[in-house]
PDB file of N, CA and C in Angstrom:
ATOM      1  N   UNK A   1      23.343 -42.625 -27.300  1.00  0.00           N
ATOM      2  CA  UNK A   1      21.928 -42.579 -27.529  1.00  0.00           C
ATOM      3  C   UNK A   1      21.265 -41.392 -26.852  1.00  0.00           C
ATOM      4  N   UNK A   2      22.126 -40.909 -25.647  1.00  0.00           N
ATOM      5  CA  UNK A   2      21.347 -40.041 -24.609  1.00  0.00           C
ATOM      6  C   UNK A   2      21.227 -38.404 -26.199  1.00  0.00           C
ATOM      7  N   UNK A   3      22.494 -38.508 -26.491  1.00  0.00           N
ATOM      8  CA  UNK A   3      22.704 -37.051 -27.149  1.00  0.00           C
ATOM      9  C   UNK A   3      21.608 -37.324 -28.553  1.00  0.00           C
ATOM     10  N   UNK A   4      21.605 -38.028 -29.298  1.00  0.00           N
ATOM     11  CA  UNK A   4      20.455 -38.624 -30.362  1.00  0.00           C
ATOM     12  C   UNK A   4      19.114 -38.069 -29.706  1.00  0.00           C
ATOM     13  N   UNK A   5      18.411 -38.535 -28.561  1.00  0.00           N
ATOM     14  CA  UNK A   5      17.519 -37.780 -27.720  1.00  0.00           C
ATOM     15  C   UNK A   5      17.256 -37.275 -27.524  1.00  0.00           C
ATOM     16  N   UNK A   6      18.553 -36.251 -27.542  1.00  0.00           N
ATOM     17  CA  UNK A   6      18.069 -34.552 -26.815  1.00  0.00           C
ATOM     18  C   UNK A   6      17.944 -34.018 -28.430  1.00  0.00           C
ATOM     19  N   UNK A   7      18.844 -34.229 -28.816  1.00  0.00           N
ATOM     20  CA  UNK A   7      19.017 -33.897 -30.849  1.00  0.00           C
ATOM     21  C   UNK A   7      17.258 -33.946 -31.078  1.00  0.00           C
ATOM     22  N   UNK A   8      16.795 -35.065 -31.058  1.00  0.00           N
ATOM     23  CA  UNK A   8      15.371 -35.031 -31.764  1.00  0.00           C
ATOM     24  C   UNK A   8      14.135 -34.090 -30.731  1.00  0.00           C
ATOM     25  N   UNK A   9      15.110 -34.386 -29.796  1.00  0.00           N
ATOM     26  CA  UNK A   9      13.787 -33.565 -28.272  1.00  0.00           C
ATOM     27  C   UNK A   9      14.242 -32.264 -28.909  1.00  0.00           C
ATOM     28  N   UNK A  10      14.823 -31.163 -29.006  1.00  0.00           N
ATOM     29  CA  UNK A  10      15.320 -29.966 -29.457  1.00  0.00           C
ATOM     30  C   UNK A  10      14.536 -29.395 -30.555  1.00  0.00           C
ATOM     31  N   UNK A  11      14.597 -29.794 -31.862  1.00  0.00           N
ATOM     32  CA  UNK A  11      13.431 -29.865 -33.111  1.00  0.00           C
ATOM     33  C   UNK A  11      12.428 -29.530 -32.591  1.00  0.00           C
ATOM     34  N   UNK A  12      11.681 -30.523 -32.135  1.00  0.00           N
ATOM     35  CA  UNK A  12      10.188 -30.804 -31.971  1.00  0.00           C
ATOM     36  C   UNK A  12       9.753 -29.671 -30.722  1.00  0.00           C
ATOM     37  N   UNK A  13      10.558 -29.207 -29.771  1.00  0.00           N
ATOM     38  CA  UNK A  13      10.425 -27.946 -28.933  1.00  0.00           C
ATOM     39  C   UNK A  13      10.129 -26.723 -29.572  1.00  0.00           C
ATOM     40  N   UNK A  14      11.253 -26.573 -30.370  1.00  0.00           N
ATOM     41  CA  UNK A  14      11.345 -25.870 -31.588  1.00  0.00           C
ATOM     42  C   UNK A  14      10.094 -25.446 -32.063  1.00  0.00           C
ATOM     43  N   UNK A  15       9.547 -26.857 -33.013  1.00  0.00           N
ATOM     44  CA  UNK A  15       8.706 -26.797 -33.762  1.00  0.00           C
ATOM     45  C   UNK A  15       7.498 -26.320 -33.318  1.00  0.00           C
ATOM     46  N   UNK A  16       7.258 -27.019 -31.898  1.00  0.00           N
ATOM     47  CA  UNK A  16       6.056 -26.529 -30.931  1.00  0.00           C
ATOM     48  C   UNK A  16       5.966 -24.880 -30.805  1.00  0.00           C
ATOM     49  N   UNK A  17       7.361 -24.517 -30.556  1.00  0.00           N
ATOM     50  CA  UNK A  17       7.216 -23.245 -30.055  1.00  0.00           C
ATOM     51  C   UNK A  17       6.650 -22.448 -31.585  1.00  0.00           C
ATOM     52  N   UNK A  18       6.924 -22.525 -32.439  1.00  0.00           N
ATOM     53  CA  UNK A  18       7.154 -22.147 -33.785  1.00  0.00           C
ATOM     54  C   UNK A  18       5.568 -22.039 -34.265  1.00  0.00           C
ATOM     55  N   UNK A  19       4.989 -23.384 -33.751  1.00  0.00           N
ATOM     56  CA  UNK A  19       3.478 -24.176 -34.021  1.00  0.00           C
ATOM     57  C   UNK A  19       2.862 -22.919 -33.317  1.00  0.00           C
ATOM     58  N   UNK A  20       3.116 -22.749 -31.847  1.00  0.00           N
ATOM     59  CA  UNK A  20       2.472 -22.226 -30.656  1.00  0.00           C
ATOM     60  C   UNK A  20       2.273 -20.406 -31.554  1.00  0.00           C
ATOM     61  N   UNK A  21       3.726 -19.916 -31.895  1.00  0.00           N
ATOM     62  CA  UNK A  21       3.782 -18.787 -31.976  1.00  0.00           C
ATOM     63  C   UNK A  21       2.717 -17.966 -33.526  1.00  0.00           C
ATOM     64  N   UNK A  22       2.714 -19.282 -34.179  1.00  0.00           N
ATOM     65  CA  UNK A  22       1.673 -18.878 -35.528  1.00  0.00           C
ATOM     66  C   UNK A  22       0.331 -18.467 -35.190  1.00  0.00           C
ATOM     67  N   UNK A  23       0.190 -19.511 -33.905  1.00  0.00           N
ATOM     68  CA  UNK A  23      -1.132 -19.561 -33.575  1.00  0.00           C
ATOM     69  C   UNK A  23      -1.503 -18.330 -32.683  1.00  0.00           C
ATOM     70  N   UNK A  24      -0.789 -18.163 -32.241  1.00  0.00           N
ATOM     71  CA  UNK A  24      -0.778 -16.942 -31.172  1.00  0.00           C
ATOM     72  C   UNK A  24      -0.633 -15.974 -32.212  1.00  0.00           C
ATOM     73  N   UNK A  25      -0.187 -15.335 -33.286  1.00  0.00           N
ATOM     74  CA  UNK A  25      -0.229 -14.422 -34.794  1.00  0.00           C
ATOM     75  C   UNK A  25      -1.874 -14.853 -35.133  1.00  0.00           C
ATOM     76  N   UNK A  26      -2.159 -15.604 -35.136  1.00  0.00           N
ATOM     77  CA  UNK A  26      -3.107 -15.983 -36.070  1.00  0.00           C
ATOM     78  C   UNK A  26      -4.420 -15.173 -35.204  1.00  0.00           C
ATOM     79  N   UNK A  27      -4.512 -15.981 -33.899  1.00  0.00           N
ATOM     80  CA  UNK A  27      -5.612 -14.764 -32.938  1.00  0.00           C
ATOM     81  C   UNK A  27      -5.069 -13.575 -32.508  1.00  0.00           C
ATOM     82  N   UNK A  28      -3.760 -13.507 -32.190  1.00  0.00           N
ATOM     83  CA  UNK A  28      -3.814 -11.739 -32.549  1.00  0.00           C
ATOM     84  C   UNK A  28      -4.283 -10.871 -33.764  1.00  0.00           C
ATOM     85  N   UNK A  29      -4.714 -11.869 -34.672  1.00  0.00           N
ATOM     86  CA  UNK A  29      -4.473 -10.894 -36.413  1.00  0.00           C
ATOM     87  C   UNK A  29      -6.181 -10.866 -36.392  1.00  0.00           C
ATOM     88  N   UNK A  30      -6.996 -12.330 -36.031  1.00  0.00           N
ATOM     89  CA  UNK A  30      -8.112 -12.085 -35.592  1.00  0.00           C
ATOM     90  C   UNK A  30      -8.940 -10.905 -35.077  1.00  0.00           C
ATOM     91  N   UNK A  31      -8.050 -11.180 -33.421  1.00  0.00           N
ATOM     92  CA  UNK A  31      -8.380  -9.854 -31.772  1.00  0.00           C
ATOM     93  C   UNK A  31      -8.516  -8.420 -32.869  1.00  0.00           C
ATOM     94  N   UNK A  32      -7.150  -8.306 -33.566  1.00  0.00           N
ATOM     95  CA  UNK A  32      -7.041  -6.840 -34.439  1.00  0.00           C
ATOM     96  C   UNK A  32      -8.218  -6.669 -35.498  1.00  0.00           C
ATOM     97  N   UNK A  33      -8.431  -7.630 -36.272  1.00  0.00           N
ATOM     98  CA  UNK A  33      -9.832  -7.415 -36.890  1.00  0.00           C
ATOM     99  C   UNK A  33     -10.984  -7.208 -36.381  1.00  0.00           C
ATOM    100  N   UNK A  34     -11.505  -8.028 -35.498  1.00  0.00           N
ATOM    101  CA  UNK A  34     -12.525  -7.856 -34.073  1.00  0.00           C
ATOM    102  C   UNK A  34     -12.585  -6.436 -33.868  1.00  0.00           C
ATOM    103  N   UNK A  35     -11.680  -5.903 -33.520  1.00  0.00           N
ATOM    104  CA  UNK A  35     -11.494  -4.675 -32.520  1.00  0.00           C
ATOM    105  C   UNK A  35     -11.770  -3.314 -33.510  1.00  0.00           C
ATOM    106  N   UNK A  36     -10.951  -3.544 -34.902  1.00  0.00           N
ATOM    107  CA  UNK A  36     -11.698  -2.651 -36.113  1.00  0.00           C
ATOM    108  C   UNK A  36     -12.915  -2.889 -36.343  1.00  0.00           C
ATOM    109  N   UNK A  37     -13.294  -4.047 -36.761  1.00  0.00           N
ATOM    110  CA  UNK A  37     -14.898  -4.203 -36.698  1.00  0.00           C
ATOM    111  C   UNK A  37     -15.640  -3.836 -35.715  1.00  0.00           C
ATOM    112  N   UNK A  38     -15.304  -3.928 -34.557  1.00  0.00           N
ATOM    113  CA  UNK A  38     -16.571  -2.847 -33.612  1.00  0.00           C
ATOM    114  C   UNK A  38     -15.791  -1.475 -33.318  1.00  0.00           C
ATOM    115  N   UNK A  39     -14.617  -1.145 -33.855  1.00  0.00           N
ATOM    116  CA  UNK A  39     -14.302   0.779 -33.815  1.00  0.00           C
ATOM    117  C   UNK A  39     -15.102   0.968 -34.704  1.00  0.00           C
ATOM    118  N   UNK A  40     -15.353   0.454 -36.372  1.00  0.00           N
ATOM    119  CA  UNK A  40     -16.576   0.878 -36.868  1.00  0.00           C
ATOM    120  C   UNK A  40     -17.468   0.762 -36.829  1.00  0.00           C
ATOM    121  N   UNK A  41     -18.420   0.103 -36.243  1.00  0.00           N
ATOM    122  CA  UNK A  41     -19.437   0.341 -35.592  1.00  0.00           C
ATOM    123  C   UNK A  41     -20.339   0.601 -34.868  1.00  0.00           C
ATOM    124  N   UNK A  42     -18.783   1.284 -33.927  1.00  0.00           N
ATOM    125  CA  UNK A  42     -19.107   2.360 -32.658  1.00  0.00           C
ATOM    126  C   UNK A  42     -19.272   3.591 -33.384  1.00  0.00           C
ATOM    127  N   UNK A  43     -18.442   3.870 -34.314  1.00  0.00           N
ATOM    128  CA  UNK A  43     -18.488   5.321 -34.925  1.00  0.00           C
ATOM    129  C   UNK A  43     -19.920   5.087 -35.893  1.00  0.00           C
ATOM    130  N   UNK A  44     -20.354   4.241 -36.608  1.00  0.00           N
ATOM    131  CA  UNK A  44     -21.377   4.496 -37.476  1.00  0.00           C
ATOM    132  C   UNK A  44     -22.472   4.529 -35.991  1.00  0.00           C
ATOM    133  N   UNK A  45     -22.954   3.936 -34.793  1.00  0.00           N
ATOM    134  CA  UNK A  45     -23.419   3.794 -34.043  1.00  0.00           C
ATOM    135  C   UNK A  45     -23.638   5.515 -33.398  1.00  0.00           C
ATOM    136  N   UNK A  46     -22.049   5.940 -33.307  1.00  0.00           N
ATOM    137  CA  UNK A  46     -21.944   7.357 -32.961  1.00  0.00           C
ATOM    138  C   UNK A  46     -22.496   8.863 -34.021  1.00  0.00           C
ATOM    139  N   UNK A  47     -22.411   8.093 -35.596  1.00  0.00           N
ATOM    140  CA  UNK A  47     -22.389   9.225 -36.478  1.00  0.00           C
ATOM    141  C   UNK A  47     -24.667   8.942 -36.588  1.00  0.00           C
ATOM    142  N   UNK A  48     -24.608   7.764 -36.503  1.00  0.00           N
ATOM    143  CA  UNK A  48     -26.311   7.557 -36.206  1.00  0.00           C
ATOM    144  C   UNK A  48     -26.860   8.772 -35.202  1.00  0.00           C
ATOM    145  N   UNK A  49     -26.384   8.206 -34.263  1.00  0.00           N
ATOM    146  CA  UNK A  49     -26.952   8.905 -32.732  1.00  0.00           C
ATOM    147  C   UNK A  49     -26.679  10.570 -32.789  1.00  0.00           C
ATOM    148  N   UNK A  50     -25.841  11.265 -33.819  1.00  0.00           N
ATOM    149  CA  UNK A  50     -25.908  12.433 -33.519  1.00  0.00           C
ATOM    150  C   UNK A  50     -27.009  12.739 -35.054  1.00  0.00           C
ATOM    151  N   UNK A  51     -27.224  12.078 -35.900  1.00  0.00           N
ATOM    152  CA  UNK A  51     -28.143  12.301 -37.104  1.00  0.00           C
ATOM    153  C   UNK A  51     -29.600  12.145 -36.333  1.00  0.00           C
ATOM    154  N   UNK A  52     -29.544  11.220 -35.320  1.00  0.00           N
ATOM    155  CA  UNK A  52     -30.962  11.361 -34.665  1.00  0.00           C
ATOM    156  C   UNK A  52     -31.259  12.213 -34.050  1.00  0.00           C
ATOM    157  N   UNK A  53     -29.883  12.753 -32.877  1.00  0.00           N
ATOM    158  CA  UNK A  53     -30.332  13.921 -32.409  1.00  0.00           C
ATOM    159  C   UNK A  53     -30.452  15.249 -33.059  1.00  0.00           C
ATOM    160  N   UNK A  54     -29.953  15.441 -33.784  1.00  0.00           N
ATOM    161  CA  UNK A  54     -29.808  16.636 -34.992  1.00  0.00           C
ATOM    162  C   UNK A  54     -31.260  16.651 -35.589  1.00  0.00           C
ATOM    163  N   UNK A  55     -32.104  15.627 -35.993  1.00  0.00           N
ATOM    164  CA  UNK A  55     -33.072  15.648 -36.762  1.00  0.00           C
ATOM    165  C   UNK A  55     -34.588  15.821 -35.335  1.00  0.00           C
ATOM    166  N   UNK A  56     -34.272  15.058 -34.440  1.00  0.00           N
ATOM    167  CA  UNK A  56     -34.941  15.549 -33.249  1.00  0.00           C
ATOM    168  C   UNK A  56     -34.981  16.877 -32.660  1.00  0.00           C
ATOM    169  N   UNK A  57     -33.986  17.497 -32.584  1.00  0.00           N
ATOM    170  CA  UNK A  57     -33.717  19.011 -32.309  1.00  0.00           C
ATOM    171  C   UNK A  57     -34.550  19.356 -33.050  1.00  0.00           C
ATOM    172  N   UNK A  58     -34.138  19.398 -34.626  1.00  0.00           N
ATOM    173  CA  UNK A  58     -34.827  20.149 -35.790  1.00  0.00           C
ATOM    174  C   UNK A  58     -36.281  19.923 -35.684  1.00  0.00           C
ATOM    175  N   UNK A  59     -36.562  18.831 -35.743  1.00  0.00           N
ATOM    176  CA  UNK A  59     -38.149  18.582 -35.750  1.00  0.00           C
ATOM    177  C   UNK A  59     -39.132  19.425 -34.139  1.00  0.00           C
ATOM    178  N   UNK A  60     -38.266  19.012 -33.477  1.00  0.00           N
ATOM    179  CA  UNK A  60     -38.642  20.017 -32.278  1.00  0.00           C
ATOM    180  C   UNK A  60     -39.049  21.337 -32.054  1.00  0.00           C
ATOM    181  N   UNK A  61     -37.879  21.755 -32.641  1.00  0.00           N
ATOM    182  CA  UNK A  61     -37.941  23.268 -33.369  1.00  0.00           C
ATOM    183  C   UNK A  61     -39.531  24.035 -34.173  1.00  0.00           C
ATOM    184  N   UNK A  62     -39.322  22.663 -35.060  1.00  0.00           N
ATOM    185  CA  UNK A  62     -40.201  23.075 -36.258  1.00  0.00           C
ATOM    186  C   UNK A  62     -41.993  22.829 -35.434  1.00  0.00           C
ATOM    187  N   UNK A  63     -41.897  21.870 -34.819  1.00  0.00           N
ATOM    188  CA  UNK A  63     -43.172  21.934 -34.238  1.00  0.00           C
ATOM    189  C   UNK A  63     -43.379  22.867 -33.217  1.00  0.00           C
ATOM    190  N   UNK A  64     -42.702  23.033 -32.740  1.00  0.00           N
ATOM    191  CA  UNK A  64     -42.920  24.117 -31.009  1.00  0.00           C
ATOM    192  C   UNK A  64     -43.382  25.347 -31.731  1.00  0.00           C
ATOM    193  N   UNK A  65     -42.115  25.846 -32.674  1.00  0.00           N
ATOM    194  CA  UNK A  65     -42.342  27.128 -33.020  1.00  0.00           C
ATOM    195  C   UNK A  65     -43.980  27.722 -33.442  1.00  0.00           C
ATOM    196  N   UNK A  66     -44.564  27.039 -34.237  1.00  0.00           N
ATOM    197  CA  UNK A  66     -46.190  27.055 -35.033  1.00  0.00           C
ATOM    198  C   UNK A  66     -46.988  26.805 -33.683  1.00  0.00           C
ATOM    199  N   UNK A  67     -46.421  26.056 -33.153  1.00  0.00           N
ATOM    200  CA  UNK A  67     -47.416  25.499 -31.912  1.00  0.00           C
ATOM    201  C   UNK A  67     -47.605  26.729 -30.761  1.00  0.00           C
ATOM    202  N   UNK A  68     -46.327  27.564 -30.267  1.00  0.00           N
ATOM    203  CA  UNK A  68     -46.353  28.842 -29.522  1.00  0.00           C
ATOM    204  C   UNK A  68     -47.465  29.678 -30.387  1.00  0.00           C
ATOM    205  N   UNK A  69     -47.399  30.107 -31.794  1.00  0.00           N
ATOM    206  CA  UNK A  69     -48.270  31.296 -31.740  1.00  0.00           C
ATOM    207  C   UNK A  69     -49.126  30.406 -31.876  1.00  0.00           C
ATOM    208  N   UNK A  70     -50.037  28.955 -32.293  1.00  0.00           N
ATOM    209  CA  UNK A  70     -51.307  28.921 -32.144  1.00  0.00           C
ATOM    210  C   UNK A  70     -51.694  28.817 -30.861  1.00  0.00           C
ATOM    211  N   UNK A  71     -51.173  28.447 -29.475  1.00  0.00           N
ATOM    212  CA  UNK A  71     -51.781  28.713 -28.606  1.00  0.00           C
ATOM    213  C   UNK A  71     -51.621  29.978 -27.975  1.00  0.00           C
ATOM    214  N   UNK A  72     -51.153  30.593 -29.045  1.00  0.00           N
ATOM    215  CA  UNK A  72     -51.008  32.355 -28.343  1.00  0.00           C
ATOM    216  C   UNK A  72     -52.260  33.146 -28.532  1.00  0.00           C
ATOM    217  N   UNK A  73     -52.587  33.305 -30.150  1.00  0.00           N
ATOM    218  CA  UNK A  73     -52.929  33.673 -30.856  1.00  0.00           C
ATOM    219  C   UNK A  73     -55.174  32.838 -30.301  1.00  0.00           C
ATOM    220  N   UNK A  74     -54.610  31.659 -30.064  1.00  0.00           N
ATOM    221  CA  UNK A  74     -55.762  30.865 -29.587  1.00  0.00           C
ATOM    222  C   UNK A  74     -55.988  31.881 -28.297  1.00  0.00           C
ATOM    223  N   UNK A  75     -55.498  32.081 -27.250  1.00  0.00           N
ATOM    224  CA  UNK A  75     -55.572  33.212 -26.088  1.00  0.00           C
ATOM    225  C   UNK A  75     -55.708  34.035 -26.453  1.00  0.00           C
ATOM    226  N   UNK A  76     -55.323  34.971 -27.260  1.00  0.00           N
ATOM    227  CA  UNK A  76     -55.928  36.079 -27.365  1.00  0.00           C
ATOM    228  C   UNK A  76     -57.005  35.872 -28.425  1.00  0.00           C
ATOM    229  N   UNK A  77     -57.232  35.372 -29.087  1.00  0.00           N
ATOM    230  CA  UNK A  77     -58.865  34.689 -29.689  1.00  0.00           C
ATOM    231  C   UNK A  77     -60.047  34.942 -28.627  1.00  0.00           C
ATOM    232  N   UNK A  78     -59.811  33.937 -27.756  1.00  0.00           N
ATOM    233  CA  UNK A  78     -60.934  33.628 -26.528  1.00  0.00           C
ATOM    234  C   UNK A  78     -60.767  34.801 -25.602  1.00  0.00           C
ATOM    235  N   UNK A  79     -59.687  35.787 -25.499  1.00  0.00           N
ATOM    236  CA  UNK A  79     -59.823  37.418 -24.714  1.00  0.00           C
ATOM    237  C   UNK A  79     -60.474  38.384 -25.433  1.00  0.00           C
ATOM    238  N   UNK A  80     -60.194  37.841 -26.730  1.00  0.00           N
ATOM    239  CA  UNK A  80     -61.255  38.985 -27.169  1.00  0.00           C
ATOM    240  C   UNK A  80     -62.635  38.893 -28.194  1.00  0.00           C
ATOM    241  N   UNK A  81     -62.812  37.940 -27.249  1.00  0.00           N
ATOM    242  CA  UNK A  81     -63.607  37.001 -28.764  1.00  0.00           C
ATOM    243  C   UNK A  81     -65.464  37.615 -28.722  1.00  0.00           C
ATOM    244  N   UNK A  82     -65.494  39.046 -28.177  1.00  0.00           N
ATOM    245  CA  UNK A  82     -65.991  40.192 -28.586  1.00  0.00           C
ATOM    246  C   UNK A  82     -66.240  40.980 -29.880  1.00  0.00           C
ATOM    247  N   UNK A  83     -64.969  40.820 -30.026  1.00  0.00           N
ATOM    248  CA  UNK A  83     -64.691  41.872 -31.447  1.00  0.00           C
ATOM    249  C   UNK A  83     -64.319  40.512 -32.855  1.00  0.00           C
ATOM    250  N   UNK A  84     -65.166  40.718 -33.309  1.00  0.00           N
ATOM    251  CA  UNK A  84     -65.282  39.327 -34.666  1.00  0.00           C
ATOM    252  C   UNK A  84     -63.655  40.085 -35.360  1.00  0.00           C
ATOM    253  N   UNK A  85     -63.726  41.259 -35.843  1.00  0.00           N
ATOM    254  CA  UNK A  85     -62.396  41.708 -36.578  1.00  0.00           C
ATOM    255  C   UNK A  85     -61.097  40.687 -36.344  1.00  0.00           C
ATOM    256  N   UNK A  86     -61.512  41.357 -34.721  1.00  0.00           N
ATOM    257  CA  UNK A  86     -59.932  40.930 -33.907  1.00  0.00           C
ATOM    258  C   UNK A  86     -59.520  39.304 -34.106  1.00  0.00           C
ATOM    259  N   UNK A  87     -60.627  38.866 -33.633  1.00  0.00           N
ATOM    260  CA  UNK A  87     -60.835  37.018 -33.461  1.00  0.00           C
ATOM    261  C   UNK A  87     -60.475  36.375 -35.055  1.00  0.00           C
ATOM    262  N   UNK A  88     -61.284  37.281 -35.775  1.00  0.00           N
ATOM    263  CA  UNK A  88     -61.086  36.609 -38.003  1.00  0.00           C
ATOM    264  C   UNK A  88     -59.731  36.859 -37.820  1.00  0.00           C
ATOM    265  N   UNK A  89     -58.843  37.991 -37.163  1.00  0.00           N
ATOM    266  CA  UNK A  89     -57.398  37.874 -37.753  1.00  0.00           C
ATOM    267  C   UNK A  89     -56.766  36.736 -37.081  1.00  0.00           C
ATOM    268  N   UNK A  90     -57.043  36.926 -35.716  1.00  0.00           N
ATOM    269  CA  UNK A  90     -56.337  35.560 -35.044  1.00  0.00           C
ATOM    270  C   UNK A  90     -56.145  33.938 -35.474  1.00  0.00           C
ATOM    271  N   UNK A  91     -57.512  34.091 -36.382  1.00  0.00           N
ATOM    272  CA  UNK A  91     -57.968  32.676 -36.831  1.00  0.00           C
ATOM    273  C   UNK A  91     -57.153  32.295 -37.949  1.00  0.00           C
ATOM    274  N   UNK A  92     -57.234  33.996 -38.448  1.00  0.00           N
ATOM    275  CA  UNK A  92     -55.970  33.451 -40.154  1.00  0.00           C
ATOM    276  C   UNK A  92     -54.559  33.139 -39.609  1.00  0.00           C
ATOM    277  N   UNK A  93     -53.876  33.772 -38.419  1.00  0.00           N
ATOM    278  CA  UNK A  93     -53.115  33.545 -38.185  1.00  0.00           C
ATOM    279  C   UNK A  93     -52.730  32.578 -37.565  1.00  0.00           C
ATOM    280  N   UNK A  94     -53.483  31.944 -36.901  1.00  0.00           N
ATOM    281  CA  UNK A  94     -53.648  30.277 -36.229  1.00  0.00           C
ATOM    282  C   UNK A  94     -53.561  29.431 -37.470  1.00  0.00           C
ATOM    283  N   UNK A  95     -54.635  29.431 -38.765  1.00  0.00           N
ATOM    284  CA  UNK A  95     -54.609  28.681 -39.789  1.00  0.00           C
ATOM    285  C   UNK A  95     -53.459  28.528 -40.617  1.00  0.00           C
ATOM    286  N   UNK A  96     -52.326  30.142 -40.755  1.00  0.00           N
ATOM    287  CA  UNK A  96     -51.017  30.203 -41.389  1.00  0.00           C
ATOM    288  C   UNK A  96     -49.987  29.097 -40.500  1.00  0.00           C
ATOM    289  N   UNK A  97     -50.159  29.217 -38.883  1.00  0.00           N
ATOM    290  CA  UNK A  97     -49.327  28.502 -38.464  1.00  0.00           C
ATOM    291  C   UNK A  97     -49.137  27.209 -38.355  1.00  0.00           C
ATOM    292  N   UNK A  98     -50.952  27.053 -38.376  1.00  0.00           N
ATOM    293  CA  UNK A  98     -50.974  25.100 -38.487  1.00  0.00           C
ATOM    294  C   UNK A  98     -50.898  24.658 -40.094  1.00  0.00           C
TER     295      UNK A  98
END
């Protein structure tokens, strides 16, 4: 009877381990999906963050630049704001930039 015992105890170890090891496949196959699902959405997260900074630069750009000669152009306005000639050109050129 003892050997009948170990016979059926043997199987069912078996089977456990067998049970155990699917399951352990099953959340590794999970963990591996998980882990692709946020690599892509670190990179769309990453390809975002440089489209923001790229469009921030640019916009930066685009405003500063107009903005230097009108407060340039505004200074020398009010230095020479004597001579109407001088001041009418400054003004068109303040108005081209804004």
């Amino acid at each position: 009877m003892l050997i009948v015992f170990i016979f059926f105890i043997r199987p069912r170890s078996q089977q456990s381990k067998l049970l155990e090891k699917e399951r352990t496949d099953s959340l590794n196959a999970k963990l591996r999906e998980q882990q692709e699902a946020l690599e892509e959405a670190l990179r769309l997260a990453q390809s975002a963050n440089r489209a923001k900074t790229t469009f921030l630069n640019n916009m930066s750009h685009n405003i500063r630049t107009p903005m230097n000669a009108i407060i340039g152009y505004t200074g020398l306005a009010s230095s020479h704001i004597d001579n109407k000639e001088q001041v009418m050109d400054y003004i068109s050129k303040i108005a081209q930039s804004s």
